[in-house]
Protein backbone atom coordinates (compact mmCIF):
# COMPACT_ATOMS: atom_id res chain seq x y z
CA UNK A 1 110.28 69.26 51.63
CA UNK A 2 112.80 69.58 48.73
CA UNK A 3 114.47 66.12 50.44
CA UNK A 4 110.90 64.30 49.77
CA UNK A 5 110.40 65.81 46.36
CA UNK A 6 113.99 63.69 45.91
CA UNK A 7 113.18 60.72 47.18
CA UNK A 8 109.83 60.74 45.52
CA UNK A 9 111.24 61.58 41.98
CA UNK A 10 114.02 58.35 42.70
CA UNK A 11 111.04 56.43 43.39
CA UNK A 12 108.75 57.32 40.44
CA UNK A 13 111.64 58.22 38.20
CA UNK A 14 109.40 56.15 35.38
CA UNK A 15 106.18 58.07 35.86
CA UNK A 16 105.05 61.16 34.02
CA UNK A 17 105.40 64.72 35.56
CA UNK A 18 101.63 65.05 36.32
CA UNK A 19 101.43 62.19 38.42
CA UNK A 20 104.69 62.78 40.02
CA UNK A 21 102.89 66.40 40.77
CA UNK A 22 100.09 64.49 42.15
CA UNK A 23 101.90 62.28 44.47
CA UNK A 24 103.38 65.50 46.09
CA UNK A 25 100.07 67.28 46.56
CA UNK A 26 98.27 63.81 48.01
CA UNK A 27 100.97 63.30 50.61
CA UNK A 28 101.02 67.20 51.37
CA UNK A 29 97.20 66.32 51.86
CA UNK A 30 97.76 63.30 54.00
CA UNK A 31 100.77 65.27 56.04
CA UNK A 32 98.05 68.22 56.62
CA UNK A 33 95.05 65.95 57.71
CA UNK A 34 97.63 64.31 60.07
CA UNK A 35 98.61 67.40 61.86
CA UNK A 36 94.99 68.06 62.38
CA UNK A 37 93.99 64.84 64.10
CA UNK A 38 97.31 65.69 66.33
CA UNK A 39 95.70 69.32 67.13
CA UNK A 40 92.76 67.61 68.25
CA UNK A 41 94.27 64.50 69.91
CA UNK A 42 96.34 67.37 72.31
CA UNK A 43 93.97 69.87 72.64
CA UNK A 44 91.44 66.93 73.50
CA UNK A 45 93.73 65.84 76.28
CA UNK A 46 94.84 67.65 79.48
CA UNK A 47 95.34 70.75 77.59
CA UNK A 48 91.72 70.88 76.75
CA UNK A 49 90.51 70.28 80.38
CA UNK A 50 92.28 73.13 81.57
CA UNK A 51 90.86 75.27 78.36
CA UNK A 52 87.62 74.12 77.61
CA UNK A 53 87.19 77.20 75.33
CA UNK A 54 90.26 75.86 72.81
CA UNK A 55 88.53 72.50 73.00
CA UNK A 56 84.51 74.18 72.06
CA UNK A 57 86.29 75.89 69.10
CA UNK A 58 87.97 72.85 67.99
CA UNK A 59 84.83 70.74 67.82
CA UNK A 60 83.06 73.66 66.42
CA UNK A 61 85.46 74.30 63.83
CA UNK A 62 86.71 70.35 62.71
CA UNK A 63 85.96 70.86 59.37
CA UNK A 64 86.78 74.20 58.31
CA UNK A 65 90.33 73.89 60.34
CA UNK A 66 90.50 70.71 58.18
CA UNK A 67 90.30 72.44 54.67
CA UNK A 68 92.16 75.23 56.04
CA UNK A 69 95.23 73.08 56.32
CA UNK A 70 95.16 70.98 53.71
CA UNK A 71 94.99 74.70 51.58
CA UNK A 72 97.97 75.49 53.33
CA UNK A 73 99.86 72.24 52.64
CA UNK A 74 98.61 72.20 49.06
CA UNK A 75 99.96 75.66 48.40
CA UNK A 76 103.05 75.07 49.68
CA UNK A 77 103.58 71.87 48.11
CA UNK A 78 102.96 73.61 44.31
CA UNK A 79 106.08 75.33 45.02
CA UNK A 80 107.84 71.78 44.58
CA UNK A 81 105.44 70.25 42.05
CA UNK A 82 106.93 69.81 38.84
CA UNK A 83 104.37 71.72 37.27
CA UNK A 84 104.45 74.88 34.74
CA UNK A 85 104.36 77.94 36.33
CA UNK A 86 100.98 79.51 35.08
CA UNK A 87 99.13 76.36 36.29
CA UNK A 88 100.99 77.14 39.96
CA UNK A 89 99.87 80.64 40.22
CA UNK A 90 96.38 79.76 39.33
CA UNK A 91 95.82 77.06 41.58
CA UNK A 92 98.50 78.81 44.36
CA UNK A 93 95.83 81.62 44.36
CA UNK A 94 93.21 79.31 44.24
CA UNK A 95 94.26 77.83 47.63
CA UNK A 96 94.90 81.27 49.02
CA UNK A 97 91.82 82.80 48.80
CA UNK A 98 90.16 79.24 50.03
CA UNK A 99 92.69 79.56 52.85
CA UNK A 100 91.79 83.39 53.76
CA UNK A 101 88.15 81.94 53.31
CA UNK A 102 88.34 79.73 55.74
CA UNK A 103 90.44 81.68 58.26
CA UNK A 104 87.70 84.21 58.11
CA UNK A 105 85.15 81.02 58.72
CA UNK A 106 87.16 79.56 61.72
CA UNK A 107 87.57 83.02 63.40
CA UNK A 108 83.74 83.99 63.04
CA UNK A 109 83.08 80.49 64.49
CA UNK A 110 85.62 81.21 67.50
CA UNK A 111 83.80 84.65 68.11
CA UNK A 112 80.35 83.02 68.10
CA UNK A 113 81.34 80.45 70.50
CA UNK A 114 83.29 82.62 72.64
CA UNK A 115 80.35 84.82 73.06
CA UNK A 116 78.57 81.93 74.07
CA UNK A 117 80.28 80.54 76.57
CA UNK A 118 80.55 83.93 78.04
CA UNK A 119 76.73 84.88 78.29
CA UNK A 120 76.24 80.80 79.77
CA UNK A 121 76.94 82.61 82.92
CA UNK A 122 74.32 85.43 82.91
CA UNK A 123 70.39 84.63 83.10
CA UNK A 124 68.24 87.68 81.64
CA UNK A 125 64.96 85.58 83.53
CA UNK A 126 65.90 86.40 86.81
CA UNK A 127 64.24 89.01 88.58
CA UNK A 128 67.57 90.96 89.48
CA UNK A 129 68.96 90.77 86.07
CA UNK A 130 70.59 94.20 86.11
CA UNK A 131 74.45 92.52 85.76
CA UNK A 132 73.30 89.95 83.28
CA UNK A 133 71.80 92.74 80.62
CA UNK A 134 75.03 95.00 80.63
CA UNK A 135 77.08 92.00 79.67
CA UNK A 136 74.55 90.72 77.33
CA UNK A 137 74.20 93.86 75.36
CA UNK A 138 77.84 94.69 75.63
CA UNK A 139 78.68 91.34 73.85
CA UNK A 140 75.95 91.45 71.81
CA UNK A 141 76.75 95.03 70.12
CA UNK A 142 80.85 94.22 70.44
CA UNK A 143 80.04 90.70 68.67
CA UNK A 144 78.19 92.12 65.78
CA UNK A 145 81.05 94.69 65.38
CA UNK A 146 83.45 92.00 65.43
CA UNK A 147 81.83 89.86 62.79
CA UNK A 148 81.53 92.82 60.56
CA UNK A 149 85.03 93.83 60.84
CA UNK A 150 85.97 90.35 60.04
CA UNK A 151 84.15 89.98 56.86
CA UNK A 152 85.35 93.34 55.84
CA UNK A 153 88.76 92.11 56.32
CA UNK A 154 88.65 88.89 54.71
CA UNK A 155 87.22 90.40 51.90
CA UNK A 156 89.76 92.93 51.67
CA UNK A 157 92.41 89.65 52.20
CA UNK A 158 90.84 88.29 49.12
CA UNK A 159 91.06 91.51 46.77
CA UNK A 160 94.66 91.74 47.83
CA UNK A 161 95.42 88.59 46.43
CA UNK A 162 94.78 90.50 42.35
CA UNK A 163 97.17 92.83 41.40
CA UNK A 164 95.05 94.60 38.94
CA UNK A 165 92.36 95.04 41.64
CA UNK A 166 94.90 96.17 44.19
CA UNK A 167 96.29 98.93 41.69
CA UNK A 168 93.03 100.18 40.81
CA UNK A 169 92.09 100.20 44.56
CA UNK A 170 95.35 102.38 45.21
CA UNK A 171 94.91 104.70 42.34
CA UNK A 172 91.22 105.11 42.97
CA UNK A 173 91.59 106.13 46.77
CA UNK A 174 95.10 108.20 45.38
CA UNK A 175 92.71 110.18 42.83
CA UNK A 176 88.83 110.48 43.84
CA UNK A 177 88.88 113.32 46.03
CA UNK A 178 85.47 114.45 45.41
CA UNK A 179 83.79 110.79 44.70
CA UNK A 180 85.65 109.49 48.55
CA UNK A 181 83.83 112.78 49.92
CA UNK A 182 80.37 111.97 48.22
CA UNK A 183 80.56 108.31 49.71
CA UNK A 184 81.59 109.57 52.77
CA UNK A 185 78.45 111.36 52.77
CA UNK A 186 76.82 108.54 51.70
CA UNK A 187 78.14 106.05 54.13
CA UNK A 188 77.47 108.72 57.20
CA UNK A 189 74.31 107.16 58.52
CA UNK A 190 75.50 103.79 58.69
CA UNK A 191 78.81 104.79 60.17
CA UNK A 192 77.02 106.84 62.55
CA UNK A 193 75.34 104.17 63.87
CA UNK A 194 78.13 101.84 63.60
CA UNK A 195 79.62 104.02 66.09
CA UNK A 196 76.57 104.76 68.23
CA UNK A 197 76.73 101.53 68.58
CA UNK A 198 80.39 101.04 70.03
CA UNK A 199 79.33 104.26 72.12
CA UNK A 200 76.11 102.03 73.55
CA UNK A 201 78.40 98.53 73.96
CA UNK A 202 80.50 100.75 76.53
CA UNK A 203 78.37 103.70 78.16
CA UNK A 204 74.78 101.51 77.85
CA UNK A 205 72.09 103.88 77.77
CA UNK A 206 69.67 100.81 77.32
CA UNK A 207 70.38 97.43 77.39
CA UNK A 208 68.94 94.09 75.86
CA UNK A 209 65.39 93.75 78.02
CA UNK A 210 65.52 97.37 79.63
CA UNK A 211 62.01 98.90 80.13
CA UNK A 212 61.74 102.38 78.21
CA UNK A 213 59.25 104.83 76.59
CA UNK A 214 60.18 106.39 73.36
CA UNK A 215 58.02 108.39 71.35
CA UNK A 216 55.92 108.32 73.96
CA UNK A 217 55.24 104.63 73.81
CA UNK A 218 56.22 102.06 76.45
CA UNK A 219 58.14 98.81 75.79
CA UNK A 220 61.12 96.54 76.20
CA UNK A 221 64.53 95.83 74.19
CA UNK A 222 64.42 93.05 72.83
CA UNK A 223 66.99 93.21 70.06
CA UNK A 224 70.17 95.51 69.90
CA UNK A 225 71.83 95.13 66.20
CA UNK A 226 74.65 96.82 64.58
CA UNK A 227 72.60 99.39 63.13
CA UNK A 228 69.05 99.73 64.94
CA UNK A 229 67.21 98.83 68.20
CA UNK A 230 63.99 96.51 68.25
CA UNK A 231 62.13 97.75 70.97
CA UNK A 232 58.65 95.26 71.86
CA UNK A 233 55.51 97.19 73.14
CA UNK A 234 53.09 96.66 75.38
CA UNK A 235 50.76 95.30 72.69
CA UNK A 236 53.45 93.26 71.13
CA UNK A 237 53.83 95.38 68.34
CA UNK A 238 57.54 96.14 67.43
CA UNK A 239 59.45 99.47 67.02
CA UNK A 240 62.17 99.79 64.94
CA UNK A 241 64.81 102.69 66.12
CA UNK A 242 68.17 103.40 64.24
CA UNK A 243 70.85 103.01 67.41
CA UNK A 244 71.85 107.22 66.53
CA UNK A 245 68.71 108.01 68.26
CA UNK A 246 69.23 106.78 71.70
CA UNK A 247 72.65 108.65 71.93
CA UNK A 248 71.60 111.87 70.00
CA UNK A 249 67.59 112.04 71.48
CA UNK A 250 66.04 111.81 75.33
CA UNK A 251 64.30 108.96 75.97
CA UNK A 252 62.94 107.29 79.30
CA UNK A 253 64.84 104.15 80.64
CA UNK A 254 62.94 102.62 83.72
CA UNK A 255 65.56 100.36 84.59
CA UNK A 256 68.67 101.86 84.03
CA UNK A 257 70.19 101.24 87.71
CA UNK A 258 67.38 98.92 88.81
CA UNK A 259 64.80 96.97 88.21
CA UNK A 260 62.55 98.26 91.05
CA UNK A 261 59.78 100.79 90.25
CA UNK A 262 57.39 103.24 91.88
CA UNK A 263 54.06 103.55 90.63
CA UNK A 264 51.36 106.17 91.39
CA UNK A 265 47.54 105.75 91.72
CA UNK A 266 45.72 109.00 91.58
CA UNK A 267 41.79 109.19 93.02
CA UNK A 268 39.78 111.66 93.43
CA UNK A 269 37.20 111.66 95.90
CA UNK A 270 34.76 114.25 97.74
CA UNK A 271 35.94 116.50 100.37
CA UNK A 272 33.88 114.49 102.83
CA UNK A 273 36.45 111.68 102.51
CA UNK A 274 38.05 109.63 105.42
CA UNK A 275 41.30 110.21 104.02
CA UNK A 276 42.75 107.77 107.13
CA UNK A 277 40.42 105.00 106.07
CA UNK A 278 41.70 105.00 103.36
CA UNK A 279 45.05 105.01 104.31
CA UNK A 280 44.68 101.99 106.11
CA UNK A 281 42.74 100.47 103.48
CA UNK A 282 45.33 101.08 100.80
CA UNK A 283 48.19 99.53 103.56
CA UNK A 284 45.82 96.14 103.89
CA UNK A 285 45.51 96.05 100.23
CA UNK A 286 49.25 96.40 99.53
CA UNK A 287 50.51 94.32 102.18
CA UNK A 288 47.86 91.16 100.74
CA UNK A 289 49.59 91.11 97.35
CA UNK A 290 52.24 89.38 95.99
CA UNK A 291 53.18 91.80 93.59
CA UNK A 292 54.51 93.91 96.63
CA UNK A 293 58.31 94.21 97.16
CA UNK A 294 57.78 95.45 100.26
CA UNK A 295 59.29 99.08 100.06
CA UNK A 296 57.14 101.46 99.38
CA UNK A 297 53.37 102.20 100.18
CA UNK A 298 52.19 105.72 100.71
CA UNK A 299 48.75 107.55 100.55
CA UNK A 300 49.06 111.40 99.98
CA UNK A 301 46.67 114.77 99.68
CA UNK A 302 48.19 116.20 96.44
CA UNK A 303 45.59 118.48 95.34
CA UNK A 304 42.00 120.37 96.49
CA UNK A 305 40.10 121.31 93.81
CA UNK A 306 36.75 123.18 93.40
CA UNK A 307 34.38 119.57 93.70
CA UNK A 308 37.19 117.29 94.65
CA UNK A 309 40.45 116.64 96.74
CA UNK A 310 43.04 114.61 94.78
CA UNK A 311 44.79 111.56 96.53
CA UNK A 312 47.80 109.75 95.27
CA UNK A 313 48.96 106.45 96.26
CA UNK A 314 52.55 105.31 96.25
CA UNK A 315 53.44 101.87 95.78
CA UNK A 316 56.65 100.01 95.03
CA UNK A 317 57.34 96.48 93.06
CA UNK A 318 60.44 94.63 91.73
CA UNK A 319 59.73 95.58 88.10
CA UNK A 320 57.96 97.31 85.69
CA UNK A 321 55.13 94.75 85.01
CA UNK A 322 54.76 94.04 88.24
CA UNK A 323 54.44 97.97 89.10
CA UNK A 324 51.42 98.12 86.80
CA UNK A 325 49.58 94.81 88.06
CA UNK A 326 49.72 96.46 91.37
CA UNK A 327 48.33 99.60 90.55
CA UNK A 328 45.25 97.84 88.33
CA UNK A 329 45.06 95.98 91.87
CA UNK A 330 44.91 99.33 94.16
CA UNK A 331 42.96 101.14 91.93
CA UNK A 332 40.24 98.92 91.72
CA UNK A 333 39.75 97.71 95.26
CA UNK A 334 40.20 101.10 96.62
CA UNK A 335 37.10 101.97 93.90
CA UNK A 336 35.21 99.60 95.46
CA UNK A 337 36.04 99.89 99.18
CA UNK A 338 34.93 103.84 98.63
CA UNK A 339 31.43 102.51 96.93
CA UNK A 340 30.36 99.83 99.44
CA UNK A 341 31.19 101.70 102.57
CA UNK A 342 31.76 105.58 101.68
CA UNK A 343 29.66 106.16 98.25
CA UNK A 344 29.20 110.10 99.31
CA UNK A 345 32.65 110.22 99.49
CA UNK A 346 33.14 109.09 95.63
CA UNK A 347 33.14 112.57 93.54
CA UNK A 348 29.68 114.10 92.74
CA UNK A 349 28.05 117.45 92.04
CA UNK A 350 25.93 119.26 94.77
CA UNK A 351 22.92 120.95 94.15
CA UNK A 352 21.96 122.96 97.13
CA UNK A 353 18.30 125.01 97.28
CA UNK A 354 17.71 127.49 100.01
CA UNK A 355 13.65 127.39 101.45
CA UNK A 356 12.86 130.43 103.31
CA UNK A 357 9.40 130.50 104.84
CA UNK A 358 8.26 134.02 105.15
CA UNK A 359 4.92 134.47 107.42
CA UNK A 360 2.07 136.10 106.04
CA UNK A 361 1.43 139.73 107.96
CA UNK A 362 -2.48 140.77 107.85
CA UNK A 363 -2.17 143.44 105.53
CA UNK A 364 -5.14 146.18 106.20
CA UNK A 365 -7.78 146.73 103.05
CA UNK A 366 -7.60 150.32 101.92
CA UNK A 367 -10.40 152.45 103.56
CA UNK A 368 -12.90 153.48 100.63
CA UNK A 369 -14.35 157.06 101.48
CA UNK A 370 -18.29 158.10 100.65
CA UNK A 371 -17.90 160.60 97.95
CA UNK A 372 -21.10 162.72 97.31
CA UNK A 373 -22.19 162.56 93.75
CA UNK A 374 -21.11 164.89 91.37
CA UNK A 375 -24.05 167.65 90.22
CA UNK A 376 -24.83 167.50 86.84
CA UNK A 377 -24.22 171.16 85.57
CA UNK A 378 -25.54 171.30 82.28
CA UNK A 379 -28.47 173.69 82.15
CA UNK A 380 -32.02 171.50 82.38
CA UNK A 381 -34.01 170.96 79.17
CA UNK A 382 -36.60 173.32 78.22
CA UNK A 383 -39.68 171.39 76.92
CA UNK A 384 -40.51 172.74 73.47
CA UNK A 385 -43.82 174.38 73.72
């Protein structure tokens, strides 16, 4: 570099120092933009057949690789500008934080498209899509962590870069005991979940599309962020659940290991109830539906009650909305198979009245006995002479 600054000053030994300075940073400029279209005349080559991920990041990051070297070549060619020394710190650090900019730009591009490529290979609308959520939600949480980490340290790179800023950072954390302890505090939900969230990425209690209930509602993941879970119910309304809670709080997951499910339809019916009928019945109905995976089908006594005997079907299906299809399905054609050919076997109350018919004996009047009549003993009247 110094041997070009020569040559150039021979050359332009007539011109002022500013445009001499100017010469130096343009060809710097040129030098840098020429080093990039190498980078992507090699990488676009052989070398980029063999790593198609270099060659995505490349294309995906043209321009702000671009800026990022001609910031390097600029900075480095101030060093041999002939320019005053306050204007060469300002615009030196000028080009460094652009640079540290940039590099944070260009390696938050290469995570994003990394990620990408990765998760091409996993479909989450299969039915057997077990593998493809644990890798989705482990890159999902990991990328999120990743892109926060690099902010935080380009931003830190950046601060760096001011010496009064740096000393007051040093002597801050050196002296505020109590004020680090009251942000510590502060900061403790977020950094719980920041690291509920790690603790999900690798031991994946739930993953993106798993079917849970919490708080005794059912639904799916759909999101997993860096902070909280959006979990989509039934009725497409959305809860919102800070990530802390799935690793401090039960929960159900129905497909943790699998995506197949057993579902239960409970009847109750009348003790007079062809229980094998029904059995049958309940086989026929399974075996006609498409929801079926084939497994499972079972028809059970569970209970005997006072007015009623309690019946549970078991049926099987390849996931969780399929599971409760199929029980709608059994429920309601068992329902009607029981009213069009068994209705006194559906549940009702009995009323039962006992008729006795007692015959009528004769019964014998009571004998009435002649009495004589009763003498009348007061004394006779004496007729008043």
């Amino acid at each position: 570099m110094a041997d070009v600054s020569e040559s150039i000053r021979g050359a332009l030994v007539w011109a002022p120092g500013w445009l001499f300075a100017l010469a130096i940073l343009v060809i710097a400029a040129i030098a840098a933009l020429s080093v990039h279209q190498i980078i992507f005349f090699v990488i676009g080559g052989r070398l980029g057949d063999n790593h198609p991920f270099l060659r995505r990041v490349l294309l995906r990051t043209k321009g702000p690789l671009a800026l990022a070297l001609v910031a390097f070549a600029l900075a480095a060619a101030l060093q041999w500008a002939p320019v005053s020394e306050t204007i060469s710190a300002t615009f030196g650090r000028l080009l460094l934080i652009a640079f540290i900019v940039l590099a944070g730009w260009i390696a938050h591009i290469a995570l994003e498209t990394g990620s990408n490529i990765y998760l091409s290979r996993f479909a989450l609308q299969a039915d057997d899509n077990l593998l493809a959520r644990k890798h989705v939600t482990q890159v999902r949480i990991l990328k999120r962590v990743l892109h926060s980490l690099i902010v935080v340290v380009t931003l830190s790179a950046v601060l760096m870069t001011f010496e009064p800023v740096r000393q007051y950072g040093v002597s801050l954390f050196a002296s505020a005991g109590v004020a680090g302890l009251v942000a510590g505090l502060a900061a403790r939900p977020m950094l719980s979940n920041l690291i509920a969230g790690i603790q999900i990425a690798t031991t994946q209690p739930i993953r993106i599309d798993d079917q849970i209930v919490i708080e005794n509602e059912a639904g799916r993941v759909e999101e997993i962020t860096s902070t909280y879970v959006v979990v989509r119910l039934w009725d497409q309304r959305r809860l919102i659940v800070p990530l802390s809670y799935f690793i401090e709080r039960p929960f159900q997951n129905w497909t943790r290991d699998s995506t197949d499910l057993i579902g239960t339809v409970m009847l109750y019916v009348d003790f007079t109830a062809p229980v094998e009928a029904i059995r049958s019945k309940l086989v026929e109905i399974v075996q006609a539906s498409k929801l079926w995976d084939g497994k499972v089908v079972k028809l059970q006594v569970t209970d005997a009650r006072e007015a009623s005997v309690e019946l549970r079907a078991l049926v099987s299906a390849r996931s969780a909305g399929d599971v409760f299809e199929l029980r709608c399905e059994v429920r309601e054609q068992l329902i009607a198979f029981l009213q069009q050919n068994y209705p006194m076997a559906l549940p009702h109350a009995r009323a039962e009245t006992l008729l006795r018919s007692e015959s009528r004996e004769a019964r014998p009047e009571p004998r009435q006995e002649s009495q004589a009549p009763i003498p009348d003993e007061r004394p006779p009247r004496t007729a008043a002479r």
